[in-house]
PDB file of N, CA and C in Angstrom:
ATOM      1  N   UNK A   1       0.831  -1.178   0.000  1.00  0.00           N
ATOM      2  CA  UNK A   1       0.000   0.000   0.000  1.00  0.00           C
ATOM      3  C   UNK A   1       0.874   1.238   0.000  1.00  0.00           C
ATOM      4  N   UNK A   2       0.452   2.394  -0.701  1.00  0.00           N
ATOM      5  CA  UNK A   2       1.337   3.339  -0.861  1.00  0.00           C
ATOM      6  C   UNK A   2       0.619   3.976   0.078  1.00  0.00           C
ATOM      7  N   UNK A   3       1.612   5.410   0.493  1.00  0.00           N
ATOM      8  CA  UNK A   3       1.164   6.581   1.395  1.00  0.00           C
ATOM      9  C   UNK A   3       0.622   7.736   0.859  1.00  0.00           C
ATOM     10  N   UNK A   4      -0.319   8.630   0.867  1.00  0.00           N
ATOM     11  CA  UNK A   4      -0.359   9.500   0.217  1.00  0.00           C
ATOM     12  C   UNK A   4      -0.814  11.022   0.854  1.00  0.00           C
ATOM     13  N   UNK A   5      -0.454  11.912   0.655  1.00  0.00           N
ATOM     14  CA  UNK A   5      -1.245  13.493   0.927  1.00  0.00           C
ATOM     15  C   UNK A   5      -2.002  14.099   0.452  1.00  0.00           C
ATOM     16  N   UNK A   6      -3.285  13.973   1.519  1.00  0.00           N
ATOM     17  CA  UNK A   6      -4.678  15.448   0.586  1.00  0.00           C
ATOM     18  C   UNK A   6      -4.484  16.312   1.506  1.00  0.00           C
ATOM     19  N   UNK A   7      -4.291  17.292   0.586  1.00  0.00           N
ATOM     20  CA  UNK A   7      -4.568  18.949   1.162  1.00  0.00           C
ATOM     21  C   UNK A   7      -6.124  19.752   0.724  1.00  0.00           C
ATOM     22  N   UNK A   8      -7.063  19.581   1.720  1.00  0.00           N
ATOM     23  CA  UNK A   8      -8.210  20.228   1.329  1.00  0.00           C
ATOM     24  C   UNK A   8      -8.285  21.772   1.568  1.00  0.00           C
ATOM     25  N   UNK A   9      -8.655  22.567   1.075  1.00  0.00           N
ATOM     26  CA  UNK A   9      -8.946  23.954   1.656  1.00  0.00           C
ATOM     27  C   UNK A   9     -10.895  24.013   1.723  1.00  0.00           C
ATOM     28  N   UNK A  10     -11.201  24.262   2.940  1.00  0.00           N
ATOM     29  CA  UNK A  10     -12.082  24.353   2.896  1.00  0.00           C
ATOM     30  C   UNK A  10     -12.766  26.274   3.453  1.00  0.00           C
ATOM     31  N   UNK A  11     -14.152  26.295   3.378  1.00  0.00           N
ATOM     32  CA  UNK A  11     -14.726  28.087   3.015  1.00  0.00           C
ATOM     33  C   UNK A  11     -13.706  28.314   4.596  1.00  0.00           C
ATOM     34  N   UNK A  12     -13.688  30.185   4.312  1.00  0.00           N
ATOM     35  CA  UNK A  12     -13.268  30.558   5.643  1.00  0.00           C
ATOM     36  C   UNK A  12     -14.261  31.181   6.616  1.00  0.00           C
ATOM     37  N   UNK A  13     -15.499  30.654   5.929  1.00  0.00           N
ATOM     38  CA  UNK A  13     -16.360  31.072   7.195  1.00  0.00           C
ATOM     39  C   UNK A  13     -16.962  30.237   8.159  1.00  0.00           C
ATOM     40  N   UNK A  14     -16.399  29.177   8.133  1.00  0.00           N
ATOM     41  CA  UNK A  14     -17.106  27.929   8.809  1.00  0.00           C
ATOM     42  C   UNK A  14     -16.482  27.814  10.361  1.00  0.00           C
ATOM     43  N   UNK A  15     -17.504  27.459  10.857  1.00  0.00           N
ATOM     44  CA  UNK A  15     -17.380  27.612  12.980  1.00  0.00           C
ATOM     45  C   UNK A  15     -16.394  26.618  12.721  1.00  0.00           C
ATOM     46  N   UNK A  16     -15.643  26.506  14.131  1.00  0.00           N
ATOM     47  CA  UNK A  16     -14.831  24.930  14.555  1.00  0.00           C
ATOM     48  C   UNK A  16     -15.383  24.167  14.849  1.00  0.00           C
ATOM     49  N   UNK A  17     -16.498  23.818  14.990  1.00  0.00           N
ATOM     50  CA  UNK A  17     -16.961  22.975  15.114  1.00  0.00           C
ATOM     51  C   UNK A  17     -16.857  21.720  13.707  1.00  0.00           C
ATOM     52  N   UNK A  18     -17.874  23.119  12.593  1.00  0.00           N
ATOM     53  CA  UNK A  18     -17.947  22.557  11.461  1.00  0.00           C
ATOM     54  C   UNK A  18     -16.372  22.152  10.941  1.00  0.00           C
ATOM     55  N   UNK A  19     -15.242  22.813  10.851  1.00  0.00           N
ATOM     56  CA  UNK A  19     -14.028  22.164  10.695  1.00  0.00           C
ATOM     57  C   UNK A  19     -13.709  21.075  10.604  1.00  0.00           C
ATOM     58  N   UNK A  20     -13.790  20.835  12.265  1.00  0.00           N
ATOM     59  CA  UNK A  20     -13.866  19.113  13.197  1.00  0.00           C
ATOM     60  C   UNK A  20     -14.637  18.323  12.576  1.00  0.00           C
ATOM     61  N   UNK A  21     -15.329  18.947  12.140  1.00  0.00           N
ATOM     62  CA  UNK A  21     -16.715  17.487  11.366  1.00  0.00           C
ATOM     63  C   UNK A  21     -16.533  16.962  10.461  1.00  0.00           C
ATOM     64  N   UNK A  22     -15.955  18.291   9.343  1.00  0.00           N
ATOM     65  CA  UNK A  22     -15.352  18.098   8.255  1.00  0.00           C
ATOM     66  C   UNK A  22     -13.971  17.055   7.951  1.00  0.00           C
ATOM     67  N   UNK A  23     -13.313  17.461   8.916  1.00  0.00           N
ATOM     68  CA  UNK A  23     -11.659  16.574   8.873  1.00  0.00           C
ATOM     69  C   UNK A  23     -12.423  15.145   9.414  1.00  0.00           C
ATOM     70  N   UNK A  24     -13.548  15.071  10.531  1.00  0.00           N
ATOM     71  CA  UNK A  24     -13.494  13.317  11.027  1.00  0.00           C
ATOM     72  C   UNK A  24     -14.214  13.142   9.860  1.00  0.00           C
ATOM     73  N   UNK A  25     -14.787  13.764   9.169  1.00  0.00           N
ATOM     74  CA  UNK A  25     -15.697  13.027   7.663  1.00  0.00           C
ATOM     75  C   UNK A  25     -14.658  12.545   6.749  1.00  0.00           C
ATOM     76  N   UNK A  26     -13.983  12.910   6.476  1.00  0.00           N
ATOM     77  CA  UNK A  26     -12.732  12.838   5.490  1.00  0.00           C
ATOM     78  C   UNK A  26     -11.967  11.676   6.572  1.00  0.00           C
ATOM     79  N   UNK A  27     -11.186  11.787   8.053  1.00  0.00           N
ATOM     80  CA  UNK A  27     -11.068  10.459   8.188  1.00  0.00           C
ATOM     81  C   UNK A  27     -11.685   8.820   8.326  1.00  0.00           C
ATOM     82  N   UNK A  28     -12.929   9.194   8.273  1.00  0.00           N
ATOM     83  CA  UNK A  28     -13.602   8.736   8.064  1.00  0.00           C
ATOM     84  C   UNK A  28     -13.801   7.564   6.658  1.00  0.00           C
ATOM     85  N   UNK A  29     -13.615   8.285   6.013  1.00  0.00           N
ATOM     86  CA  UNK A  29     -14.231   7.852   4.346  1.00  0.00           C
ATOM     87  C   UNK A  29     -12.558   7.135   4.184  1.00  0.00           C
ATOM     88  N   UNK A  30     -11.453   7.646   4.487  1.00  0.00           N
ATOM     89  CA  UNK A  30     -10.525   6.751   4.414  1.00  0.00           C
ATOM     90  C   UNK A  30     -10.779   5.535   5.103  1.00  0.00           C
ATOM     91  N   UNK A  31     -11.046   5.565   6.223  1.00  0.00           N
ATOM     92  CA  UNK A  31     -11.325   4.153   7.136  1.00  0.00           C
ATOM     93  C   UNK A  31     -12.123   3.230   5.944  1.00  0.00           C
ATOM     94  N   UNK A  32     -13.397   3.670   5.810  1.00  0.00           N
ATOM     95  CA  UNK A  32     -14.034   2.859   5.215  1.00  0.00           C
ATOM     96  C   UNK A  32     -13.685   3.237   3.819  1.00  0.00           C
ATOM     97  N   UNK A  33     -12.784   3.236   2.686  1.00  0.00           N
ATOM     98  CA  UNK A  33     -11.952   3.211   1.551  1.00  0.00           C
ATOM     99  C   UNK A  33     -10.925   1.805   2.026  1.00  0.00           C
ATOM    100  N   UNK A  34     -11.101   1.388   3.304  1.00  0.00           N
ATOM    101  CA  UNK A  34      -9.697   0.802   3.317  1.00  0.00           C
ATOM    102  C   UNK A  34      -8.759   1.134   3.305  1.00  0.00           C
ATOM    103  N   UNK A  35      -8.201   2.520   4.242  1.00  0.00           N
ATOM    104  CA  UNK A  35      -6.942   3.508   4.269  1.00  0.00           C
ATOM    105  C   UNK A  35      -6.482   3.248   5.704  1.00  0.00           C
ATOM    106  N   UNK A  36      -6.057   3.680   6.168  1.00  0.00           N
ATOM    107  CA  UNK A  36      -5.599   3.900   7.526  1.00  0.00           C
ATOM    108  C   UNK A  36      -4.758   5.648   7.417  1.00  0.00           C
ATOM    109  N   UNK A  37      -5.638   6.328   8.780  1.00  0.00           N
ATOM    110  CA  UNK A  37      -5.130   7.892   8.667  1.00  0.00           C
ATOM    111  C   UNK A  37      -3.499   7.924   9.257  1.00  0.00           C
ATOM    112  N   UNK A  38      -2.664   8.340   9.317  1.00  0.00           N
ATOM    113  CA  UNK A  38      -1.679   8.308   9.371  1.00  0.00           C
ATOM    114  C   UNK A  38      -1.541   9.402  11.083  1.00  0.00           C
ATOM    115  N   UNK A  39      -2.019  10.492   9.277  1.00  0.00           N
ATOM    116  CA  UNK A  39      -1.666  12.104  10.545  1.00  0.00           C
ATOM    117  C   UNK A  39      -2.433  12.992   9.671  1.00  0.00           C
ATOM    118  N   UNK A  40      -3.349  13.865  11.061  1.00  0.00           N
ATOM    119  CA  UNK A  40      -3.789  14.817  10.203  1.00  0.00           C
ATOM    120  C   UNK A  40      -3.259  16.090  11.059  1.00  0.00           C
ATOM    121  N   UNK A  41      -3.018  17.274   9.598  1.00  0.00           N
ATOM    122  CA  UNK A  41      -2.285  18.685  10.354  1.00  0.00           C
ATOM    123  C   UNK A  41      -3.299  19.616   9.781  1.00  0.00           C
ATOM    124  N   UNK A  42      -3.762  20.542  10.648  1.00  0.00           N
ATOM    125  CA  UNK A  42      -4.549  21.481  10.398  1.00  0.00           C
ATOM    126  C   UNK A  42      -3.807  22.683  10.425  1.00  0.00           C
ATOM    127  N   UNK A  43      -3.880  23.648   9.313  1.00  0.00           N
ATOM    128  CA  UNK A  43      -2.763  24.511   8.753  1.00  0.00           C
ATOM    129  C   UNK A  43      -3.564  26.004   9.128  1.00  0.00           C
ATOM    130  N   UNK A  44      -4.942  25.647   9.197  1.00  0.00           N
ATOM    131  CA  UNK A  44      -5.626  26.804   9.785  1.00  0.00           C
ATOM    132  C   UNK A  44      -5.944  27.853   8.628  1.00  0.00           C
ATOM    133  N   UNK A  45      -6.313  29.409   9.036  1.00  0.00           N
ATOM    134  CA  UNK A  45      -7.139  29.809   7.830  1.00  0.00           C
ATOM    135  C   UNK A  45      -5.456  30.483   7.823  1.00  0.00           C
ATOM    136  N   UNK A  46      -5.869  30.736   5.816  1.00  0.00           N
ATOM    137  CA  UNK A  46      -4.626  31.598   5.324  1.00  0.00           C
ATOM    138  C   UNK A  46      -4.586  32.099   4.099  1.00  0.00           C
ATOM    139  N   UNK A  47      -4.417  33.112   3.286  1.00  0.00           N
ATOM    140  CA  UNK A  47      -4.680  33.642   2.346  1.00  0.00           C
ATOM    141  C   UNK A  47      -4.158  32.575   1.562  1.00  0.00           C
ATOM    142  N   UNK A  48      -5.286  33.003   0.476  1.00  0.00           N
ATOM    143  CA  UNK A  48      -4.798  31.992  -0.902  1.00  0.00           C
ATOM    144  C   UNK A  48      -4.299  32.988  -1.851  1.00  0.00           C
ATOM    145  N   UNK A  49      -3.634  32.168  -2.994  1.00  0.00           N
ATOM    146  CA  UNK A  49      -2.340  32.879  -3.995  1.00  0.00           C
ATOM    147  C   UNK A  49      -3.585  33.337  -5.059  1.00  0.00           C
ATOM    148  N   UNK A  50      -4.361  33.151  -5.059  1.00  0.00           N
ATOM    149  CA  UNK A  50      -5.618  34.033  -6.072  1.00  0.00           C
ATOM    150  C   UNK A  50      -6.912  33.238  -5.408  1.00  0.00           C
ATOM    151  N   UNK A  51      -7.682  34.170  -5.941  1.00  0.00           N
ATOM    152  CA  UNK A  51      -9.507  33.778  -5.421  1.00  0.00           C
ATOM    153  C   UNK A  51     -10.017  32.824  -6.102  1.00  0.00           C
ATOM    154  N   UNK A  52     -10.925  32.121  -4.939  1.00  0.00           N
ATOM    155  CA  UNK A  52     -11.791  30.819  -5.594  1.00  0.00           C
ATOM    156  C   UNK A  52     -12.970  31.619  -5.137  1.00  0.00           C
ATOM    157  N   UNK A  53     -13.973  31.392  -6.110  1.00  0.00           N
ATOM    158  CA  UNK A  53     -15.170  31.721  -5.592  1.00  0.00           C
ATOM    159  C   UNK A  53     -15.232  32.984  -4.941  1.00  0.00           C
ATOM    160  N   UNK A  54     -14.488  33.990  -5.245  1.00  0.00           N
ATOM    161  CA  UNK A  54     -14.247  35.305  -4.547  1.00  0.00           C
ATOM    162  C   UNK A  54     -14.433  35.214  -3.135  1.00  0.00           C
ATOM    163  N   UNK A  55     -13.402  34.713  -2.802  1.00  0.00           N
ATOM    164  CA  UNK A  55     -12.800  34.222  -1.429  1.00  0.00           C
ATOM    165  C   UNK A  55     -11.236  34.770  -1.740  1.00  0.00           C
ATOM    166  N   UNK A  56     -10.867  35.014  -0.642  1.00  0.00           N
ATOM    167  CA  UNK A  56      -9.319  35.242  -0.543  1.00  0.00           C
ATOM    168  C   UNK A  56      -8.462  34.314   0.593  1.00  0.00           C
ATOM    169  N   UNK A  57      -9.273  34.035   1.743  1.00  0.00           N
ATOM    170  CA  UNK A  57      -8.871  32.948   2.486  1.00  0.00           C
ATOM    171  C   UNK A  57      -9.708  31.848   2.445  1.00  0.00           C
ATOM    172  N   UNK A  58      -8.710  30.788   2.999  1.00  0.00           N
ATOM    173  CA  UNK A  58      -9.589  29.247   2.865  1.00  0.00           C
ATOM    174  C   UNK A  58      -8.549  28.793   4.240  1.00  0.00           C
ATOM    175  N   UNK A  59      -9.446  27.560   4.562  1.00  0.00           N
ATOM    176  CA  UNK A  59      -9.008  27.054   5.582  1.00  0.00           C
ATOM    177  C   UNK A  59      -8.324  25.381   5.864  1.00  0.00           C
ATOM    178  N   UNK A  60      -6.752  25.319   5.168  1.00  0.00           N
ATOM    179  CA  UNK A  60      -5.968  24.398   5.246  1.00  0.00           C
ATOM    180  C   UNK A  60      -6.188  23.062   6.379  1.00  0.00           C
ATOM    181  N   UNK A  61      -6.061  21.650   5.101  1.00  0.00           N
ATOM    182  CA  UNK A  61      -5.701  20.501   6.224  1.00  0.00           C
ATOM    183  C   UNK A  61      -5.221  19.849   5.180  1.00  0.00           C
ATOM    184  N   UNK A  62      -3.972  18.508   6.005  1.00  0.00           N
ATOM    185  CA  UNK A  62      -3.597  17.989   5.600  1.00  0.00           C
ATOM    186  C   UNK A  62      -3.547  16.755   5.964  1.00  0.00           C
ATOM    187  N   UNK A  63      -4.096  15.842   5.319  1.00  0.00           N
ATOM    188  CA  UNK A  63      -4.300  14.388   5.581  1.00  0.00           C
ATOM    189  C   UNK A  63      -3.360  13.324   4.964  1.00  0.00           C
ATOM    190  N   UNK A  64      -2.636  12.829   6.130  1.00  0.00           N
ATOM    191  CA  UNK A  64      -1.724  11.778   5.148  1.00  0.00           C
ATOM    192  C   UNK A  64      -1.962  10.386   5.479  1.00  0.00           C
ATOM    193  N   UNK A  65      -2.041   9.430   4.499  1.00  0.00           N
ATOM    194  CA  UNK A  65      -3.018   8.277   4.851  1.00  0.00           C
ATOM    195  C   UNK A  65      -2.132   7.415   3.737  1.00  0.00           C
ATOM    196  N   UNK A  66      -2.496   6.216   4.066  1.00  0.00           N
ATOM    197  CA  UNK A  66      -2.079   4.958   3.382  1.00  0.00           C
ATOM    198  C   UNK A  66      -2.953   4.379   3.060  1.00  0.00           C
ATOM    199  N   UNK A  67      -3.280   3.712   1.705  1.00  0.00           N
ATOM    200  CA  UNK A  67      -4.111   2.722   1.119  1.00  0.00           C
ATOM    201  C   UNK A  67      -4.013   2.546  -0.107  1.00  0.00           C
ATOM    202  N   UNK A  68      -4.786   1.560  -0.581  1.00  0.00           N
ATOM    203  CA  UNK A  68      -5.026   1.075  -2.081  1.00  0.00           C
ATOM    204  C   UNK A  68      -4.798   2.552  -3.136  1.00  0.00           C
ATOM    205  N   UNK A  69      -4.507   2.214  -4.340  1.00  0.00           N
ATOM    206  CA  UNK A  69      -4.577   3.220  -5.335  1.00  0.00           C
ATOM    207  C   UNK A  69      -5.804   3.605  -5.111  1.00  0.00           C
ATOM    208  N   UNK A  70      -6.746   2.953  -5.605  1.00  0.00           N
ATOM    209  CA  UNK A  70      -8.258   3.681  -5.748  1.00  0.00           C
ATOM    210  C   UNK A  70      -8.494   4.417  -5.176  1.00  0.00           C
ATOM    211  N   UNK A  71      -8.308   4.352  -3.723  1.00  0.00           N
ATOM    212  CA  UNK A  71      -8.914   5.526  -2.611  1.00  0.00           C
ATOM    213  C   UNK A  71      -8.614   6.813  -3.233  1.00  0.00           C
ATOM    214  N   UNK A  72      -7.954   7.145  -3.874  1.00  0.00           N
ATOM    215  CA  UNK A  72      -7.450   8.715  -4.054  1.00  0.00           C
ATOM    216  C   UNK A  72      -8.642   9.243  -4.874  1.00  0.00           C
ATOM    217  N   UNK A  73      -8.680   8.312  -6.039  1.00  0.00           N
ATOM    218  CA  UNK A  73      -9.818   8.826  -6.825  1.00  0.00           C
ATOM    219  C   UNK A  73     -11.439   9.227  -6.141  1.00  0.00           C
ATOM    220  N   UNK A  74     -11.870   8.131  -5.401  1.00  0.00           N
ATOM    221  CA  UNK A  74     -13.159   8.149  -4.820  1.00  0.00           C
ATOM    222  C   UNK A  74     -13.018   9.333  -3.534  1.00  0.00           C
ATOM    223  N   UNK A  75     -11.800   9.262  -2.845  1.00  0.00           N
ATOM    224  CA  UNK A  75     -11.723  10.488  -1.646  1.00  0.00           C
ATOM    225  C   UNK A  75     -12.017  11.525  -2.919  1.00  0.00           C
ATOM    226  N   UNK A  76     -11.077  12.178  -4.067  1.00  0.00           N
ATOM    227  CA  UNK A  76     -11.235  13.148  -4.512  1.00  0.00           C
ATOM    228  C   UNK A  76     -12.627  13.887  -4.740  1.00  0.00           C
ATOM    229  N   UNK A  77     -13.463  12.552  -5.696  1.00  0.00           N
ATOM    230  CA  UNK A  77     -14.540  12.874  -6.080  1.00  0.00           C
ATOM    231  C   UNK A  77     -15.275  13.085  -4.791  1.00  0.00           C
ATOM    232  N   UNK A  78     -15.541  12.490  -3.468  1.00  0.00           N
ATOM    233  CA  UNK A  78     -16.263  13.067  -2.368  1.00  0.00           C
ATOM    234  C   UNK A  78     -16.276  14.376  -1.551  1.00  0.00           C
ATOM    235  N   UNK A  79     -14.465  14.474  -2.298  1.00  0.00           N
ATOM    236  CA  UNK A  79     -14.482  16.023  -1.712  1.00  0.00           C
ATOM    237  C   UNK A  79     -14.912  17.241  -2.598  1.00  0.00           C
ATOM    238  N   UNK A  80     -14.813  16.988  -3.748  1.00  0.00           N
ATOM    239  CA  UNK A  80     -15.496  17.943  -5.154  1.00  0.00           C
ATOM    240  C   UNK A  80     -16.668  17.899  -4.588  1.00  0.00           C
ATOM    241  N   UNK A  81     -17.304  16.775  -4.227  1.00  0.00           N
ATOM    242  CA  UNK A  81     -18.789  17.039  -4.223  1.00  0.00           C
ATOM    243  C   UNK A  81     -19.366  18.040  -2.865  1.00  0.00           C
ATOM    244  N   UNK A  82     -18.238  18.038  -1.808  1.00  0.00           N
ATOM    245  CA  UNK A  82     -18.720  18.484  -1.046  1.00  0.00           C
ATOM    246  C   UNK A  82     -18.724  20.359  -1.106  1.00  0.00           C
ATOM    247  N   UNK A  83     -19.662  20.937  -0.651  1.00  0.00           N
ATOM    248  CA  UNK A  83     -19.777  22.214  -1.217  1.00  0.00           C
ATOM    249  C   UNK A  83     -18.763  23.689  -0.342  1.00  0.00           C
ATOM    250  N   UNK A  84     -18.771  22.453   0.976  1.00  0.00           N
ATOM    251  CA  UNK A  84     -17.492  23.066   1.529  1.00  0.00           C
ATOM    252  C   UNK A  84     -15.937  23.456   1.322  1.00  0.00           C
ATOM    253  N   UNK A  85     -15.882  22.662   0.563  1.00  0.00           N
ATOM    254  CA  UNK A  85     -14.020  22.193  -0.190  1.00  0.00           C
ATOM    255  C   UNK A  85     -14.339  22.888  -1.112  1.00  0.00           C
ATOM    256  N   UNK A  86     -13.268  24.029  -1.192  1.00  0.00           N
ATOM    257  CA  UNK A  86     -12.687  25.185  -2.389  1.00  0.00           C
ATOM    258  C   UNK A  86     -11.958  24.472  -3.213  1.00  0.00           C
ATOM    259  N   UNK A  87     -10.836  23.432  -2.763  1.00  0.00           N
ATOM    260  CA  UNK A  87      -9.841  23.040  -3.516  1.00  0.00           C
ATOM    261  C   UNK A  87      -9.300  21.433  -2.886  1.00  0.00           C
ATOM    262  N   UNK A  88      -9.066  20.481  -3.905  1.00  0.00           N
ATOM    263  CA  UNK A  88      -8.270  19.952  -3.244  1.00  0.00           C
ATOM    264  C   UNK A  88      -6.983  19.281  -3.930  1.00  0.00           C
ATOM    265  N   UNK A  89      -6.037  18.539  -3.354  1.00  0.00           N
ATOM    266  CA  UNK A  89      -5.048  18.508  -3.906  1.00  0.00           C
ATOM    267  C   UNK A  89      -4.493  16.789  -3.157  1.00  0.00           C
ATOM    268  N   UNK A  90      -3.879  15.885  -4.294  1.00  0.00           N
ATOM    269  CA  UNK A  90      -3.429  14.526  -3.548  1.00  0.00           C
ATOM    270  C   UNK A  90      -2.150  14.336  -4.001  1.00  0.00           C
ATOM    271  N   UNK A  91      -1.382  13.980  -3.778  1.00  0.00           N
ATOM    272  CA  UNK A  91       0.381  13.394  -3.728  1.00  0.00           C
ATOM    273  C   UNK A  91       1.125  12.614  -3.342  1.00  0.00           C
ATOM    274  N   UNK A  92       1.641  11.532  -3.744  1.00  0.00           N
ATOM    275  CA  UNK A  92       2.074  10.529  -3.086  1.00  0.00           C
ATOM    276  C   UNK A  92       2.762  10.705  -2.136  1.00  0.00           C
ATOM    277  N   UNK A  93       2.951  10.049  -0.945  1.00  0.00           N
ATOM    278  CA  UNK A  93       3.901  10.850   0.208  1.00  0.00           C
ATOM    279  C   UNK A  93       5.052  10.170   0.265  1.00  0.00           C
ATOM    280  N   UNK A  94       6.337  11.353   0.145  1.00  0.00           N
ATOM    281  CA  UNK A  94       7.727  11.065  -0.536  1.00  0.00           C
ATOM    282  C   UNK A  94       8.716  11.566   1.088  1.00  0.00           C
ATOM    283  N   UNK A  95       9.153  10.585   1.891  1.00  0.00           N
ATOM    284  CA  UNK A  95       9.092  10.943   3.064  1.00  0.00           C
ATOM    285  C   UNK A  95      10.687  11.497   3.060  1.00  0.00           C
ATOM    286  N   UNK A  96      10.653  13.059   3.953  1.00  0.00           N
ATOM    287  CA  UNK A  96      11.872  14.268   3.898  1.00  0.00           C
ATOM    288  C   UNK A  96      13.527  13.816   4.163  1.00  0.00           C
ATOM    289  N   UNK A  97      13.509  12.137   4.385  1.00  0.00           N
ATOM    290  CA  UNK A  97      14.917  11.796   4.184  1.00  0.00           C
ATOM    291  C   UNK A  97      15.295  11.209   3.071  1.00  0.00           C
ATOM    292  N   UNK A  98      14.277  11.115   1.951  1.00  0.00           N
ATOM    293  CA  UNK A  98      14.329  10.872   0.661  1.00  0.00           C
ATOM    294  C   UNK A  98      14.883  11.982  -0.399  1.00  0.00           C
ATOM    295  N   UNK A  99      14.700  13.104   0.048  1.00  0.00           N
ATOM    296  CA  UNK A  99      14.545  14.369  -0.562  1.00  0.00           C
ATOM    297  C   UNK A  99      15.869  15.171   0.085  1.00  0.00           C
ATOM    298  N   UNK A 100      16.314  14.878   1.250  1.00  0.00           N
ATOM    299  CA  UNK A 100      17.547  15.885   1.982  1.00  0.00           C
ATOM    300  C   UNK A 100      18.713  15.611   1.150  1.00  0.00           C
ATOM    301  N   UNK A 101      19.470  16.587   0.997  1.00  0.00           N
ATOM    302  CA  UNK A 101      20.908  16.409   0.317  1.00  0.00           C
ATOM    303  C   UNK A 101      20.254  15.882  -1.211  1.00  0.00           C
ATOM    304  N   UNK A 102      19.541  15.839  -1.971  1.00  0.00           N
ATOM    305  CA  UNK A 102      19.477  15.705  -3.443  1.00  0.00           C
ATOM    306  C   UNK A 102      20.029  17.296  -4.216  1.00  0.00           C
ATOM    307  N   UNK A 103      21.248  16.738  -4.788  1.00  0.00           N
ATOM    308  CA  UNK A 103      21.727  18.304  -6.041  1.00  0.00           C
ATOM    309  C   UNK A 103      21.206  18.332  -6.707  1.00  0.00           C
ATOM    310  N   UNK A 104      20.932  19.420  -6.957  1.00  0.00           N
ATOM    311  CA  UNK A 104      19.630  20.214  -8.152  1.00  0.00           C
ATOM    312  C   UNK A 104      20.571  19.973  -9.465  1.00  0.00           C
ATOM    313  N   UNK A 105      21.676  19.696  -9.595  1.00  0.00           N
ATOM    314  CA  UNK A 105      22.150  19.076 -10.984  1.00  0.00           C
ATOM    315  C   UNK A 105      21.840  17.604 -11.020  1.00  0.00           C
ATOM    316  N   UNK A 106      22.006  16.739  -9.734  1.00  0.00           N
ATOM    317  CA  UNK A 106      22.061  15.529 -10.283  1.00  0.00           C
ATOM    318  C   UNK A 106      20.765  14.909 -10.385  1.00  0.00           C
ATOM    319  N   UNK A 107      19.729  16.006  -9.963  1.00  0.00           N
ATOM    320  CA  UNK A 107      18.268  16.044 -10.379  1.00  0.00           C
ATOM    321  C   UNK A 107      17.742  15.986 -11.778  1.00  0.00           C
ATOM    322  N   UNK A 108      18.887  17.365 -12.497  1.00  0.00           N
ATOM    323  CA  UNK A 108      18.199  17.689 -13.496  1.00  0.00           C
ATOM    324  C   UNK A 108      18.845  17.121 -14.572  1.00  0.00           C
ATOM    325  N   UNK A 109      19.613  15.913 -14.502  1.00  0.00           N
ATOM    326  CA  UNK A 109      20.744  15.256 -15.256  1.00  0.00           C
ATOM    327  C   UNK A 109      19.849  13.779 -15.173  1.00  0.00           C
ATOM    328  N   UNK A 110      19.549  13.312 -13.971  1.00  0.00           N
ATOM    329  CA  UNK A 110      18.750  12.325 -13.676  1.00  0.00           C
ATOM    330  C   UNK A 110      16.888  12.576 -14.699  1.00  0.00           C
ATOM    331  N   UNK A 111      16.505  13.332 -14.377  1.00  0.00           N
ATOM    332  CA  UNK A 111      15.140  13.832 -15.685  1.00  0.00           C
ATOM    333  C   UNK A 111      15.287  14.115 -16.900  1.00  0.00           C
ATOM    334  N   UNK A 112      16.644  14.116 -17.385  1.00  0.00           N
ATOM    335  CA  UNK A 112      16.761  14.679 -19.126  1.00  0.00           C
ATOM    336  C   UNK A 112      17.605  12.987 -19.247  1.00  0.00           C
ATOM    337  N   UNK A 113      17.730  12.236 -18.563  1.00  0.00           N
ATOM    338  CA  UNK A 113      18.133  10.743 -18.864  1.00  0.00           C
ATOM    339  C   UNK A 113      16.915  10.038 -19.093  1.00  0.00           C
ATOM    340  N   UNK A 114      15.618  10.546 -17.795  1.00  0.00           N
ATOM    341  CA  UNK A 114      14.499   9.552 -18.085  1.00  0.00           C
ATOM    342  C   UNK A 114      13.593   9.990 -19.422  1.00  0.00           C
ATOM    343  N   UNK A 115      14.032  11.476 -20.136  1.00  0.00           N
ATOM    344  CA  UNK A 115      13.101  11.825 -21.233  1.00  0.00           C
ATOM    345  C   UNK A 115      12.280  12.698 -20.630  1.00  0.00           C
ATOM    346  N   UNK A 116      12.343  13.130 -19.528  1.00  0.00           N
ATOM    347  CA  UNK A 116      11.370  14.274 -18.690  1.00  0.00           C
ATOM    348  C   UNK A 116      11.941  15.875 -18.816  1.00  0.00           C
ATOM    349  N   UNK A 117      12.305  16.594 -19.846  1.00  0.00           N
ATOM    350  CA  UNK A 117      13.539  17.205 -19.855  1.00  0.00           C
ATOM    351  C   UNK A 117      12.537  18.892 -19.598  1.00  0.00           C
ATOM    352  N   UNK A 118      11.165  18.102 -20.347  1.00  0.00           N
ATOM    353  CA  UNK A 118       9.766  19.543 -20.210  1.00  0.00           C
ATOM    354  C   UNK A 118       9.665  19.957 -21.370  1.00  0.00           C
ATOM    355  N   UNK A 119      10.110  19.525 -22.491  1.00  0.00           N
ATOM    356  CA  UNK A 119      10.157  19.840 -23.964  1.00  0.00           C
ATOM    357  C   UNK A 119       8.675  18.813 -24.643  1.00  0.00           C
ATOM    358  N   UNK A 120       7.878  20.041 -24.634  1.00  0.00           N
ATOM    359  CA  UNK A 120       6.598  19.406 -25.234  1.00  0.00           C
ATOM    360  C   UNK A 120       6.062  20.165 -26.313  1.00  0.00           C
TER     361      UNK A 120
END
């Protein structure tokens, strides 16, 4: 089973309560996806880099969870549907001692070997 990260932004006008409801709904739907939640980080409200819905803030979480491929797709589509979620976003989770000390040459020497060079 792979690991993966959703970052939802949800409206910035919603009580804490509603928040809380929101994040156990979402751990939730992993449980029953067959996921297991890992860790969830709540990033709190914070301006966004342009407007959704003429909104300027939204209110950050980050869910990192393990399971089957599929789950990503069906979490996604549950969170589109929900009318709360501005945005969301999934990524495989690439854990920070994988990533420390990598040279940005032997990066970009390593992607123009696999044919990834961005020439489209």
């Amino acid at each position: 089973m792979n690991k993966y990260e959703t970052t939802f932004i949800l409206e910035p006008g919603l009580e804490e309560a509603r928040i809380n409801e929101q994040v156990e709904k979402v751990s939730q739907w992993v449980k029953d996806l067959g996921g297991e939640v890992l860790e969830v980080q709540r990033w709190g409200k914070r301006r966004l880099a342009y407007e959704i819905g003429r909104r300027r803030d939204g209110i950050y979480t980050l869910v990192l969870y393990q399971g089957p491929g599929a789950i990503v797709k069906e979490l996604e589509r549950r969170l589109k549907l929900d009318e709360t979620v501005l945005r969301t976003l999934t990524v495989m989770h690439v854990p920070p001692e994988l990533t420390k000390g990598v040279d940005p040459e032997v990066a970009a020497a390593a992607a123009a070997a696999a044919g990834d060079d961005g020439d489209e």
